[in-house]
Protein backbone atom coordinates (compact mmCIF):
# COMPACT_ATOMS: atom_id res chain seq x y z
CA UNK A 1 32.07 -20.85 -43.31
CA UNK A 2 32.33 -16.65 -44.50
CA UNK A 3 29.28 -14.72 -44.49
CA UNK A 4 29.33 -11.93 -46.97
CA UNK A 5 26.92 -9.10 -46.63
CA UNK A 6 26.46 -6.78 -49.62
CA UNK A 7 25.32 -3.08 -48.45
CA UNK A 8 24.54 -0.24 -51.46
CA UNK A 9 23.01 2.73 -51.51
CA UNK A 10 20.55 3.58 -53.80
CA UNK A 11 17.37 5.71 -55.09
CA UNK A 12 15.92 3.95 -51.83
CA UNK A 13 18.37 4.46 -48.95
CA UNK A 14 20.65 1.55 -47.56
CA UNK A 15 19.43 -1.71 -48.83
CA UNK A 16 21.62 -5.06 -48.91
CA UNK A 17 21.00 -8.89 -48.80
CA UNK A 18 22.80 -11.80 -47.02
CA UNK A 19 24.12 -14.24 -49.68
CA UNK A 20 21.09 -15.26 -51.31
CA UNK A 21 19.02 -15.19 -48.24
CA UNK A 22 16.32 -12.52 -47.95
CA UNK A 23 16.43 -8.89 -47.72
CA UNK A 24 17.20 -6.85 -44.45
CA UNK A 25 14.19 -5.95 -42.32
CA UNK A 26 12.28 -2.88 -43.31
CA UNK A 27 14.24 -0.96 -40.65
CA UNK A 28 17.18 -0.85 -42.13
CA UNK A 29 16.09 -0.49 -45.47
CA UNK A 30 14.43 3.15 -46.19
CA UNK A 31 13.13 5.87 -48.37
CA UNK A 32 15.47 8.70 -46.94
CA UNK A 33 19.04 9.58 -48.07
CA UNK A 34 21.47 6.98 -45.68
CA UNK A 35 25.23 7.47 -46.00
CA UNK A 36 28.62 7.51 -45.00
CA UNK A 37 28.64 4.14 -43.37
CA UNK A 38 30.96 2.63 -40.97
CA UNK A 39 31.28 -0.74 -39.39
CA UNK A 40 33.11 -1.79 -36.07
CA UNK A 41 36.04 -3.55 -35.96
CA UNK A 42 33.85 -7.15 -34.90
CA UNK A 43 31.96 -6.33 -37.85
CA UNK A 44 28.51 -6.65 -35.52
CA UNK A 45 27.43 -2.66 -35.79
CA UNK A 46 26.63 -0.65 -38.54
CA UNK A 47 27.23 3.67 -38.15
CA UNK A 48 25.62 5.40 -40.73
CA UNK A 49 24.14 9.16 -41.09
CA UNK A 50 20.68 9.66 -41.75
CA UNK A 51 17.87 12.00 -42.58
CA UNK A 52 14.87 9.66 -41.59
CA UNK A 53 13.69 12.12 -38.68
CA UNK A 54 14.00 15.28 -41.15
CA UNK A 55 17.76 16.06 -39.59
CA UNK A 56 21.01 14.60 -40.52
CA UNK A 57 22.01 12.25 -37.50
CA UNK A 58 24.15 9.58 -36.68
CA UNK A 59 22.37 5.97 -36.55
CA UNK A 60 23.77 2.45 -35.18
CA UNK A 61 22.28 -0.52 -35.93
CA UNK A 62 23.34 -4.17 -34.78
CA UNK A 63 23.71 -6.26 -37.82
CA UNK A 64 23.27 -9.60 -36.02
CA UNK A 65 19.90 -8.49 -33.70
CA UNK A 66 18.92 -6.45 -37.06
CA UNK A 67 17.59 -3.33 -34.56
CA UNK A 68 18.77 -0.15 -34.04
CA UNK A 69 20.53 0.86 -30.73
CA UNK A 70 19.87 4.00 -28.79
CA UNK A 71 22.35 6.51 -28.72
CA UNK A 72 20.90 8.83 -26.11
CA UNK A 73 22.56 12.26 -25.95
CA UNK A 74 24.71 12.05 -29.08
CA UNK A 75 22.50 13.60 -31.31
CA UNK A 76 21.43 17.11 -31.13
CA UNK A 77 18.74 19.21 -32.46
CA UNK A 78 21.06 22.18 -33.42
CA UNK A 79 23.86 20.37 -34.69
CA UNK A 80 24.71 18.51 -37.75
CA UNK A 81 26.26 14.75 -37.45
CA UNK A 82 28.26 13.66 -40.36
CA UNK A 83 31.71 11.41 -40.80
CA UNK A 84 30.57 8.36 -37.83
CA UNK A 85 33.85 5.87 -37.15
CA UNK A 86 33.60 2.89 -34.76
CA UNK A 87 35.90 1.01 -32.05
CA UNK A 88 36.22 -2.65 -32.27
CA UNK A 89 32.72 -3.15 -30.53
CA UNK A 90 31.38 -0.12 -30.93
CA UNK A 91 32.08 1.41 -27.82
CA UNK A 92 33.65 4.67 -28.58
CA UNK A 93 32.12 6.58 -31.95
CA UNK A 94 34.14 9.32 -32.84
CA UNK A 95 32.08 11.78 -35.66
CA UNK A 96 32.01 15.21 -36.80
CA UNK A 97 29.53 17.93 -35.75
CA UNK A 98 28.87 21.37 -37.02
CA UNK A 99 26.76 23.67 -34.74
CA UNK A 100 28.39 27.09 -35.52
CA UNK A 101 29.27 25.91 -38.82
CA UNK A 102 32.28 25.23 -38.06
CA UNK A 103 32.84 21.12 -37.37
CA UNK A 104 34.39 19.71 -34.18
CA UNK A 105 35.33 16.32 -33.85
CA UNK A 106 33.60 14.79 -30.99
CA UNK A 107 33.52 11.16 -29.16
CA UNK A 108 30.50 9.47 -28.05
CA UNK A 109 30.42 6.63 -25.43
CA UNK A 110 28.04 4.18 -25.51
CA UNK A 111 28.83 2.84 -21.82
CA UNK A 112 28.91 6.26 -20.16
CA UNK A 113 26.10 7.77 -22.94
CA UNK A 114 28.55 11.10 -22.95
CA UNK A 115 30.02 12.72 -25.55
CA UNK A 116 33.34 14.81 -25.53
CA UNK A 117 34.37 17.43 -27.74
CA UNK A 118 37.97 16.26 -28.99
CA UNK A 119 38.95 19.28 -31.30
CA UNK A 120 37.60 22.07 -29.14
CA UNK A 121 39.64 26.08 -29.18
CA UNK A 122 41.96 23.54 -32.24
CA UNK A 123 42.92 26.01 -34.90
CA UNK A 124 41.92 25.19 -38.31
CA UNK A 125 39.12 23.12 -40.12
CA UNK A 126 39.07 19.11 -39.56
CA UNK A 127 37.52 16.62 -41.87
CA UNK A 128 37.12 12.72 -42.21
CA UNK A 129 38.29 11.82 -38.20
CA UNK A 130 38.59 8.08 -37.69
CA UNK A 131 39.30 6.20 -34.61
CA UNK A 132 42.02 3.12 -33.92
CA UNK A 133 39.89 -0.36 -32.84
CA UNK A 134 41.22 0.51 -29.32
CA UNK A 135 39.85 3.77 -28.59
CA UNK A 136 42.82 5.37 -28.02
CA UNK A 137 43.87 7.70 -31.66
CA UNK A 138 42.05 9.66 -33.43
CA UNK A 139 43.64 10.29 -36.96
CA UNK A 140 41.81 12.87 -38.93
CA UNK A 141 42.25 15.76 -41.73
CA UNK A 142 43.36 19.19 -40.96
CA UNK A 143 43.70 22.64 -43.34
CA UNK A 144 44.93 24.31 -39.96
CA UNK A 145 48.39 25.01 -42.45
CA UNK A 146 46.17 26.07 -45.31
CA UNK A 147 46.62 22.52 -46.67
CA UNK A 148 45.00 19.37 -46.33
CA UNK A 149 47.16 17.24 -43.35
CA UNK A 150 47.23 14.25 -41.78
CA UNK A 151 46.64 14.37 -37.36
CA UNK A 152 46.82 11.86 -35.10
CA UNK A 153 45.02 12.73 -31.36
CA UNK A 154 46.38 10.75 -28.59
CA UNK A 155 43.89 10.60 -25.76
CA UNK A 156 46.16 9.25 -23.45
CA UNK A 157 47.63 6.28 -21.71
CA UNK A 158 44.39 6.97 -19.07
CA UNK A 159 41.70 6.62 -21.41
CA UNK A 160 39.74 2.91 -20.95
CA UNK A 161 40.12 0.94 -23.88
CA UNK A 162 37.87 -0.37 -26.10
CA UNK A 163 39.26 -4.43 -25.73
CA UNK A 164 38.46 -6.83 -28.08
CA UNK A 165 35.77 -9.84 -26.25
């Protein structure tokens, strides 16, 4: 049997339904501008930006528990989160953030709670990153050749996967 969810956004922040079930738990659903969204590759978590605590920062939310998770030390108070993309389960979330102005493309991990800066002394603006279910790529936008291009970032045969359960 297929579930379909239907997410839009609207006047009144992320709203959606279940079929014709009821409507997603006041949580999810709220007054403030909620964008850019991004779901993991097992479809469980949602990745969206926010400005529910007055700053624009990166939100996950487990669709089947219907809570929010923690994401201790990703967000930051003097940096702006935009652009979130999820592994398969979630594990790695790879997003954009502008301190300087200037954005860096940056990994979070949920197991180790770090995050690593993926783009930092890289020449040229990036834009739009977006990682592979694994964990391992990151493909993203770069006007490094005064053009918009295409990247791909290899972390490296080293790097712990992100395997599906």
């Amino acid at each position: 049997m297929a579930l379909s969810v239907a997410i839009s956004f609207g006047l009144g922040g992320l709203s959606g339904c279940v079929g014709r079930g009821p409507q997603p738990p006041a949580a999810l659903d709220s007054y403030y501008r909620d964008q850019q969204p991004a779901l993991s590759g097992d479809g469980r978590l949602l990745a969206f930006v926010s400005g529910r605590d007055g700053t624009q920062n990166i939100l996950l939310y487990n669709l089947q528990r219907q809570q929010f998770i923690n994401l201790p030390n990703l967000n930051r108070d003097d940096a702006i989160a935009e652009s979130p993309s999820l592994s398969y389960s979630g594990r790695y979330i790879v997003y954009l953030a502008s301190d300087r102005g200037r954005p860096e493309i940056e990994l979070y991990d949920r197991i180790t709670r770090r995050t690593q800066v993926l783009s930092s002394g890289y020449r040229g603006w990036v834009r739009h990153p977006k990682i592979s279910p694994d964990g391992r790529y990151i493909v993203f936008q770069t006007g490094r050749r005064g053009q918009w291009d295409i990247e791909i970032l290899d972390r490296g045969p080293n790097v712990e996967l992100d395997r599906r359960q």
